[in-house]
PDB file of N, CA and C in Angstrom:
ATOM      1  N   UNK A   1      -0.572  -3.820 -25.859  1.00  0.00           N
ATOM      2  CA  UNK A   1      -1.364  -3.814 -24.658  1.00  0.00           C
ATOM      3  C   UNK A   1      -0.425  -3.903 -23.450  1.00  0.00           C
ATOM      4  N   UNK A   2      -0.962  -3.280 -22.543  1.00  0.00           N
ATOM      5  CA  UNK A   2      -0.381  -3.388 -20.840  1.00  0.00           C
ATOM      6  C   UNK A   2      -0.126  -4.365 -20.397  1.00  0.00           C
ATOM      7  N   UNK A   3       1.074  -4.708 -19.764  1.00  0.00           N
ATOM      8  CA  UNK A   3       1.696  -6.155 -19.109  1.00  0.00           C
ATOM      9  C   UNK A   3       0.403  -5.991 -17.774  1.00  0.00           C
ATOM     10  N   UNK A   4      -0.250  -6.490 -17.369  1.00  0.00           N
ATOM     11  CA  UNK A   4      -1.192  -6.342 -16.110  1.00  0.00           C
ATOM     12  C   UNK A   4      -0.515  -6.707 -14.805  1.00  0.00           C
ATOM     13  N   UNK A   5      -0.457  -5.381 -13.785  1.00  0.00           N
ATOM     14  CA  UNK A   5       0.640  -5.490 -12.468  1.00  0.00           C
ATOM     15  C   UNK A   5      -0.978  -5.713 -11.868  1.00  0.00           C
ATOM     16  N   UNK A   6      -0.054  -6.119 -10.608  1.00  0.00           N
ATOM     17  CA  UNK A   6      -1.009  -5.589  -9.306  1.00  0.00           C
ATOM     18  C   UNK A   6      -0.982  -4.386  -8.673  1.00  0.00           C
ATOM     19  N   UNK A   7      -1.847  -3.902  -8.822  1.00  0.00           N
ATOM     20  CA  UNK A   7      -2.246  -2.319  -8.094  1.00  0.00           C
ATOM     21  C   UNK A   7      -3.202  -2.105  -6.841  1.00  0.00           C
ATOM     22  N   UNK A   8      -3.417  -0.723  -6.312  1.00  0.00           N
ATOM     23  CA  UNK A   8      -4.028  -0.185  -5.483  1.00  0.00           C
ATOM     24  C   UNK A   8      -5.140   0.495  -6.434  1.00  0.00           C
ATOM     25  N   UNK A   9      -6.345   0.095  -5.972  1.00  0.00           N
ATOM     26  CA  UNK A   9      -7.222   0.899  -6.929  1.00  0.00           C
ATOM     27  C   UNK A   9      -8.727   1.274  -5.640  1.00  0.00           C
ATOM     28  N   UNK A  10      -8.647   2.215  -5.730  1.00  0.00           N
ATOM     29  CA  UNK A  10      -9.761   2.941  -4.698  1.00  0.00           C
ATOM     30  C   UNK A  10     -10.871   3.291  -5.824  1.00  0.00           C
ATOM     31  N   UNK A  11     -12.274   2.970  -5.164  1.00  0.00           N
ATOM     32  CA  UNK A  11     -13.369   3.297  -6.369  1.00  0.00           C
ATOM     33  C   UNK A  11     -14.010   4.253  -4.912  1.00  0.00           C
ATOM     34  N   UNK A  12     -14.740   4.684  -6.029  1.00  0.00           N
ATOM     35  CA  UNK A  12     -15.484   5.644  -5.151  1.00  0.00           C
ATOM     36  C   UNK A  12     -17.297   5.745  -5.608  1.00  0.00           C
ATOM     37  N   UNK A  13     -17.847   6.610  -4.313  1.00  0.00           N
ATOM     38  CA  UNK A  13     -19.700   6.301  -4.533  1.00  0.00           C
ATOM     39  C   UNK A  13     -19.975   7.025  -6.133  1.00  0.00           C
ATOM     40  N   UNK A  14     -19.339   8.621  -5.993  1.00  0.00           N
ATOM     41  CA  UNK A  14     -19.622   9.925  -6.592  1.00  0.00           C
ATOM     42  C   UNK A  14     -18.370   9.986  -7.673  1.00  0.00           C
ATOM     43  N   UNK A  15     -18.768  10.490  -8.743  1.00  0.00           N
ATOM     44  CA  UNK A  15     -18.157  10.830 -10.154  1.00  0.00           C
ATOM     45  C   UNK A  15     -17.685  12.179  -8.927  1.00  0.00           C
ATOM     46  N   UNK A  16     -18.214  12.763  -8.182  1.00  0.00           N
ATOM     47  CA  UNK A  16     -17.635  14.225  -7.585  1.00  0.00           C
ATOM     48  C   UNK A  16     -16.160  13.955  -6.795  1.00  0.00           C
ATOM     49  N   UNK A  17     -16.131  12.582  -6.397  1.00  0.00           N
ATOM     50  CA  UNK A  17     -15.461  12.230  -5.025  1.00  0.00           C
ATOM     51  C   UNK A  17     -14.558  11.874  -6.117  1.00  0.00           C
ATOM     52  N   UNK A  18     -14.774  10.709  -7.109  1.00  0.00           N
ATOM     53  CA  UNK A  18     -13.253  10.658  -8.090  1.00  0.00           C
ATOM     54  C   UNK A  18     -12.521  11.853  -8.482  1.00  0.00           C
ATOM     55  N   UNK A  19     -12.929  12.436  -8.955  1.00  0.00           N
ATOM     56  CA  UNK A  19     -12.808  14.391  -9.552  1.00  0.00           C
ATOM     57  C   UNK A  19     -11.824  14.971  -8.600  1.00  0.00           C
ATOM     58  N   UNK A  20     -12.192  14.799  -7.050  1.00  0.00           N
ATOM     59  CA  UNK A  20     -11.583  15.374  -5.757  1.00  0.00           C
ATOM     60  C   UNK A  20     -10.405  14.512  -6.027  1.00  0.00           C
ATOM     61  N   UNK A  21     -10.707  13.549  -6.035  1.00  0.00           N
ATOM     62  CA  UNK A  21      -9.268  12.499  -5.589  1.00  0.00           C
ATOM     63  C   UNK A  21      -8.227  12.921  -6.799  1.00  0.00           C
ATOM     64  N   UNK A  22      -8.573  12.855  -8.037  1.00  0.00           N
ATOM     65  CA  UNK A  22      -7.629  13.676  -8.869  1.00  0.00           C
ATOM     66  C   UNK A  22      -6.754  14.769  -8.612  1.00  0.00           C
ATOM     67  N   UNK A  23      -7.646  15.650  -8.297  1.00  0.00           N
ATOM     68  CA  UNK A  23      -7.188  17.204  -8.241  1.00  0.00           C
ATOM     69  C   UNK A  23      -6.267  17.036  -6.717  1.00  0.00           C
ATOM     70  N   UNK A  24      -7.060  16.556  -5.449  1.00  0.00           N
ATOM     71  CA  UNK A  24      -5.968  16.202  -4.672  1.00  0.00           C
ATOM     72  C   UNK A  24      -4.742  15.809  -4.905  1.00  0.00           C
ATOM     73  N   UNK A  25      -4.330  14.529  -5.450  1.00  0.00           N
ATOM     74  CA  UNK A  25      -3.257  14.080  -5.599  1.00  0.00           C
ATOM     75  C   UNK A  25      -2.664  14.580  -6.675  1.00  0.00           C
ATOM     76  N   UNK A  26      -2.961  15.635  -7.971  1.00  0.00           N
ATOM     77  CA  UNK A  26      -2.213  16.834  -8.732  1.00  0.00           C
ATOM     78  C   UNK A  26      -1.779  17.231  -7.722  1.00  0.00           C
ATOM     79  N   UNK A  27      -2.342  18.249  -6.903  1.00  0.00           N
ATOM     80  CA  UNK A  27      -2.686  19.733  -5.653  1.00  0.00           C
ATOM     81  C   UNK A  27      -1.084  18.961  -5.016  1.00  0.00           C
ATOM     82  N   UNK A  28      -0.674  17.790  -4.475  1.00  0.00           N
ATOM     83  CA  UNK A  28       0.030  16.964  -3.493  1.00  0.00           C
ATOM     84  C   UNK A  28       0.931  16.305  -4.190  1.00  0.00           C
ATOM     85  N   UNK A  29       1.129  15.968  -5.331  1.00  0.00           N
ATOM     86  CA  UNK A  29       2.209  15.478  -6.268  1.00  0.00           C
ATOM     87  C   UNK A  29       2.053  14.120  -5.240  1.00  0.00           C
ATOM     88  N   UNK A  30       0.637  13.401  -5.318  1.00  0.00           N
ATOM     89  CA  UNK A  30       0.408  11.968  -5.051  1.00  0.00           C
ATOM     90  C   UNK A  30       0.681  11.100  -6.887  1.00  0.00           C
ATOM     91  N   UNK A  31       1.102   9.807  -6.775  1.00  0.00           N
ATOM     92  CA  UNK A  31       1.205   9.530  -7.666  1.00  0.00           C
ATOM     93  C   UNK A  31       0.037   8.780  -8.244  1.00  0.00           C
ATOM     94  N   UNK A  32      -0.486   8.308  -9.407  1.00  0.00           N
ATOM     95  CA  UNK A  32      -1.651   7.288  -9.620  1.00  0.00           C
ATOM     96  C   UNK A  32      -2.473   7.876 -11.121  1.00  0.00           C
ATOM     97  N   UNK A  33      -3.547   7.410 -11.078  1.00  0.00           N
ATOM     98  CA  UNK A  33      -4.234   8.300 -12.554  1.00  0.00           C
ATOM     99  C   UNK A  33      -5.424   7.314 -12.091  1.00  0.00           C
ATOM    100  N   UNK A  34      -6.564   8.054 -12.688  1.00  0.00           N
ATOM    101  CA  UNK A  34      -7.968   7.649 -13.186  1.00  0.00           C
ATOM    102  C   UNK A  34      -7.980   6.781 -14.015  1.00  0.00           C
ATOM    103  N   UNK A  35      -9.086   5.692 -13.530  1.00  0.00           N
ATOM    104  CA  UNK A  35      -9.144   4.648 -14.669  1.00  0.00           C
ATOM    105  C   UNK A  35     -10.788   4.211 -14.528  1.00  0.00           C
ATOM    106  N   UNK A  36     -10.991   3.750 -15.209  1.00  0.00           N
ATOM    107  CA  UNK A  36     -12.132   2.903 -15.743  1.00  0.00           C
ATOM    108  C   UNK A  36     -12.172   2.047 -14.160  1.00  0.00           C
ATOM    109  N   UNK A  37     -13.522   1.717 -13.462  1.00  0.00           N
ATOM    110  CA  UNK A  37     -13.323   0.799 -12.766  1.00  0.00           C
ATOM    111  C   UNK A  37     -13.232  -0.719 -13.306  1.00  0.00           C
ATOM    112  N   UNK A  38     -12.349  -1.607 -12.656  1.00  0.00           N
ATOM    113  CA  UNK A  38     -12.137  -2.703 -13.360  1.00  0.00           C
ATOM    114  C   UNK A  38     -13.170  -4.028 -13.555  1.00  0.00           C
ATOM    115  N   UNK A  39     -13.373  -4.926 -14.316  1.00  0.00           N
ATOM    116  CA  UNK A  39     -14.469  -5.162 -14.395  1.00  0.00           C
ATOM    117  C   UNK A  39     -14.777  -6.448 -13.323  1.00  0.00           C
ATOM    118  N   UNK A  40     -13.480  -6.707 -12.339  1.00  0.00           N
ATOM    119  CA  UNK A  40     -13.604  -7.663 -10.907  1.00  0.00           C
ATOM    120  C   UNK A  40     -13.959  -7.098  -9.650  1.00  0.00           C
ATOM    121  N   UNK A  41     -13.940  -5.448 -10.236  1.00  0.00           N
ATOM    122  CA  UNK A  41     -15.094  -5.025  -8.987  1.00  0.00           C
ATOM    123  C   UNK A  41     -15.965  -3.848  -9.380  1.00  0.00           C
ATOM    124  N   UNK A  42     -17.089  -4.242  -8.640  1.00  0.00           N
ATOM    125  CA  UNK A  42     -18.107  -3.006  -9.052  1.00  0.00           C
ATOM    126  C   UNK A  42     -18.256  -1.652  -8.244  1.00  0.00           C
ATOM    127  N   UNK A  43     -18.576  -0.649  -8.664  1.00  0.00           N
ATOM    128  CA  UNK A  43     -18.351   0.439  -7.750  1.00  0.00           C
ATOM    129  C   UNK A  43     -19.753   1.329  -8.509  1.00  0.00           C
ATOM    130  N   UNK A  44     -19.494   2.432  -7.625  1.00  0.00           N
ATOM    131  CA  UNK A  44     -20.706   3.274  -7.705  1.00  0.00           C
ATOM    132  C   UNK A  44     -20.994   4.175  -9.066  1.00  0.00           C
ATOM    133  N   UNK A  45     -19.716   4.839  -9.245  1.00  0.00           N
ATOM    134  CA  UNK A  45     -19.348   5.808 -10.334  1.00  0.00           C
ATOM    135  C   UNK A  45     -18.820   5.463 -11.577  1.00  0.00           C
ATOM    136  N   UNK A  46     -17.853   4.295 -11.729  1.00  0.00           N
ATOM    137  CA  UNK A  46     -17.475   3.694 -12.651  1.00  0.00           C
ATOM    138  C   UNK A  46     -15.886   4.224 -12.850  1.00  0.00           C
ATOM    139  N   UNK A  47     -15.755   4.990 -12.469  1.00  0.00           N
ATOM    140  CA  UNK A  47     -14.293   5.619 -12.194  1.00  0.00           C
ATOM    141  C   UNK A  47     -13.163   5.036 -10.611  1.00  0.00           C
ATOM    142  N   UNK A  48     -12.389   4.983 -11.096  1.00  0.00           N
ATOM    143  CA  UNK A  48     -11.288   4.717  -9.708  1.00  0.00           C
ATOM    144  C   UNK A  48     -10.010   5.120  -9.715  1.00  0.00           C
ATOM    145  N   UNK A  49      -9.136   5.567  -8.864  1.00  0.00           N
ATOM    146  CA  UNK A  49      -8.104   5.887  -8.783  1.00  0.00           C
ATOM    147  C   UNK A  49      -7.183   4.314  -8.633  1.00  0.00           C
ATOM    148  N   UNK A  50      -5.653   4.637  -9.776  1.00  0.00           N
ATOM    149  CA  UNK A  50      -5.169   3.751  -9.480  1.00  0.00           C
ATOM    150  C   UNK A  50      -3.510   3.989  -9.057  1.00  0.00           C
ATOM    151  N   UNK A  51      -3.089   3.114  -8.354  1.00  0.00           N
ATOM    152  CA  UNK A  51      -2.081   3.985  -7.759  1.00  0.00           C
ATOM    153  C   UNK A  51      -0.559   2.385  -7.708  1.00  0.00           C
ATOM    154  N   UNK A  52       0.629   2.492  -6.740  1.00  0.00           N
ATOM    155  CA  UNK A  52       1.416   1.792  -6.485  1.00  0.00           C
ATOM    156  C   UNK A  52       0.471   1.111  -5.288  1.00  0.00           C
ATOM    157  N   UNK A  53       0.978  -0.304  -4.745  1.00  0.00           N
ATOM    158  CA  UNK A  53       0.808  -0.762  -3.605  1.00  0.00           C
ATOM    159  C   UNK A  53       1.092   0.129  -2.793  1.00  0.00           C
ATOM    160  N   UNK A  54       2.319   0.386  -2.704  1.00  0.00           N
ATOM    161  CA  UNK A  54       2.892   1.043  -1.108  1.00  0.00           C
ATOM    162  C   UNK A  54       2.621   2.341  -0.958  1.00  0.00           C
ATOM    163  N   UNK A  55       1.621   2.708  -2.141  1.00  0.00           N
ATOM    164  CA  UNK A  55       1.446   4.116  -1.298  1.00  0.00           C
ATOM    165  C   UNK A  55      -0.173   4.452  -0.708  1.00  0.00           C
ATOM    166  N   UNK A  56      -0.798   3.197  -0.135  1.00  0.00           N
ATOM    167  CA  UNK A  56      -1.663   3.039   0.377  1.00  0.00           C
ATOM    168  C   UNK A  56      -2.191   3.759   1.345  1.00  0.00           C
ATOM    169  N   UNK A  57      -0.603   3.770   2.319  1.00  0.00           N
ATOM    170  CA  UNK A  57      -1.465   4.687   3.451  1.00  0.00           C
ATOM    171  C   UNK A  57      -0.907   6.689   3.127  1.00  0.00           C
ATOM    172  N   UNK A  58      -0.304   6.502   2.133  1.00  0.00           N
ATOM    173  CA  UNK A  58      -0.424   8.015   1.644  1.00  0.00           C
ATOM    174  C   UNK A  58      -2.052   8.420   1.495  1.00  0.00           C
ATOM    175  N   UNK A  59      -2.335   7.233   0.395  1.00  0.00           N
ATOM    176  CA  UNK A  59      -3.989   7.565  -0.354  1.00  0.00           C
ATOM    177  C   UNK A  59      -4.463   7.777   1.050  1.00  0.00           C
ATOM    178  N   UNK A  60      -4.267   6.630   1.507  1.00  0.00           N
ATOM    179  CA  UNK A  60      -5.739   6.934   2.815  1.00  0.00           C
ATOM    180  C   UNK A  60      -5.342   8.071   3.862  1.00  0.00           C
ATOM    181  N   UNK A  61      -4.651   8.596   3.846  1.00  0.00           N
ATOM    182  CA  UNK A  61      -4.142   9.919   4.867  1.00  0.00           C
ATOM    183  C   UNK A  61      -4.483  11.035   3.842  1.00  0.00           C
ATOM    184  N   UNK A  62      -4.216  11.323   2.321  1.00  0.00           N
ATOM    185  CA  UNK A  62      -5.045  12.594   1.607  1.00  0.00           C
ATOM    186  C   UNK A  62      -6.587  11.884   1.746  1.00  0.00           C
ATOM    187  N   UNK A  63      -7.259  11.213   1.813  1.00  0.00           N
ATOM    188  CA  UNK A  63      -8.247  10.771   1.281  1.00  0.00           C
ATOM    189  C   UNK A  63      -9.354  11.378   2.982  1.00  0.00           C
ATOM    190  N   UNK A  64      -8.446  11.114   3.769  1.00  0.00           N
ATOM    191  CA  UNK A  64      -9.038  11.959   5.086  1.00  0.00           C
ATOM    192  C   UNK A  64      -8.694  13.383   5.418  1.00  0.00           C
ATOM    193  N   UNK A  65      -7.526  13.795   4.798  1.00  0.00           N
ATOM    194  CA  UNK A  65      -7.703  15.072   4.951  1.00  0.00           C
ATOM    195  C   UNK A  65      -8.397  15.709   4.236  1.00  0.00           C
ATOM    196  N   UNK A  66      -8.960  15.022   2.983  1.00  0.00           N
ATOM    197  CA  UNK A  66      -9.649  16.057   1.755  1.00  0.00           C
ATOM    198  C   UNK A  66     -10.906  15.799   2.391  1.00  0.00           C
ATOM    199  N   UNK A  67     -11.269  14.706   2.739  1.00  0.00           N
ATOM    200  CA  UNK A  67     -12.706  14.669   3.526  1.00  0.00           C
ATOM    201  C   UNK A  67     -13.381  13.564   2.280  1.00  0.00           C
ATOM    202  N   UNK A  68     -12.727  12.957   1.324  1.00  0.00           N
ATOM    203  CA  UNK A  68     -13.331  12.163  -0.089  1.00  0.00           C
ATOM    204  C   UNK A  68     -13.485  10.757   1.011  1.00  0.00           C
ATOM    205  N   UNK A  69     -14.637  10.267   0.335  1.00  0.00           N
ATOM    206  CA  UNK A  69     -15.266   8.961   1.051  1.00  0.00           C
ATOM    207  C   UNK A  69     -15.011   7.893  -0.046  1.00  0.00           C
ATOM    208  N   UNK A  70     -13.787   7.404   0.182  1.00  0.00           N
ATOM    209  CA  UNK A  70     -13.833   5.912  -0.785  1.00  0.00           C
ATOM    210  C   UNK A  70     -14.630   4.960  -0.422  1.00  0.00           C
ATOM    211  N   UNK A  71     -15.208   4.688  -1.663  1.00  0.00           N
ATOM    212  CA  UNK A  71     -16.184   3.104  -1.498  1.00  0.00           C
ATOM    213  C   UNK A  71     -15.442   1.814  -1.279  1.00  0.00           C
ATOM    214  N   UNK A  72     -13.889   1.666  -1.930  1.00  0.00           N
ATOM    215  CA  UNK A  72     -13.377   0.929  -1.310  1.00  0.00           C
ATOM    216  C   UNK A  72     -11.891   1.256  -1.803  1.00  0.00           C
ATOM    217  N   UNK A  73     -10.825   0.297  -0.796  1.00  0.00           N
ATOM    218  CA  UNK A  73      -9.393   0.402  -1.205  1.00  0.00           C
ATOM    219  C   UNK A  73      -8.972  -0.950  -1.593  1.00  0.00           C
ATOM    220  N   UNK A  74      -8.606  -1.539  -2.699  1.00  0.00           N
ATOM    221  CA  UNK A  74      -8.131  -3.214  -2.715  1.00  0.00           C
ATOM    222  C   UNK A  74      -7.112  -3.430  -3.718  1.00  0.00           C
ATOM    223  N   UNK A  75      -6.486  -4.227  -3.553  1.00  0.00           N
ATOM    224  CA  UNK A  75      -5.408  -4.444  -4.850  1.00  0.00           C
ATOM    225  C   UNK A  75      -6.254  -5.343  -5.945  1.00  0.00           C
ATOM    226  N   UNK A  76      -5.997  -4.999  -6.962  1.00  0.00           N
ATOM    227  CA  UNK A  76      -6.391  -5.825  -8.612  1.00  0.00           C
ATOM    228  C   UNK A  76      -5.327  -5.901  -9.399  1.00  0.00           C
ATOM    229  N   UNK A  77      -5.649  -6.764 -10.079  1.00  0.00           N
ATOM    230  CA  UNK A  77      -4.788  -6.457 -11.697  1.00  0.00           C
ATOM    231  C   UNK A  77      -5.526  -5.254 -12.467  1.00  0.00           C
ATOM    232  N   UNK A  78      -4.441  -4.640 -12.527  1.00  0.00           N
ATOM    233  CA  UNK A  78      -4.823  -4.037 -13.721  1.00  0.00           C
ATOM    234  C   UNK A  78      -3.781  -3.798 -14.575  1.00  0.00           C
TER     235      UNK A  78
END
């Protein structure tokens, strides 16, 4: 099993809006992967992007140019 870091994990409303955030950050060679949302926070879709701390305000600068509406941005363990 996974040593559990602290991460950046953005959940989102729409299974459509996770999907975007994927293919964005492929499309952009952003770093991160899809995960399960974690079970210390609840979200809309059940999916979230998870990423490094510091590349926070990368996410949130593709996340406005793609036009994707995160439900939220917060650090967790995961």
């Amino acid at each position: 099993m996974r040593k559990k870091e602290r991460k950046l994990v953005v959940t989102f409303y729409t299974t459509a809006d996770a999907m975007g955030m994927e293919k964005l950050c492929k499309e952009e060679g952003l770093p991160g992967r899809i995960i399960p949302v974690p079970r210390s926070i609840s979200a809309g879709c059940g999916l979230a992007w998870c990423t490094e701390l510091e590349q926070k305000d990368v996410i949130e600068a593709g996340l406005k140019r793609a036009g994707i509406e995160a439900s939220a941005i917060q650090e967790c363990m995961v």
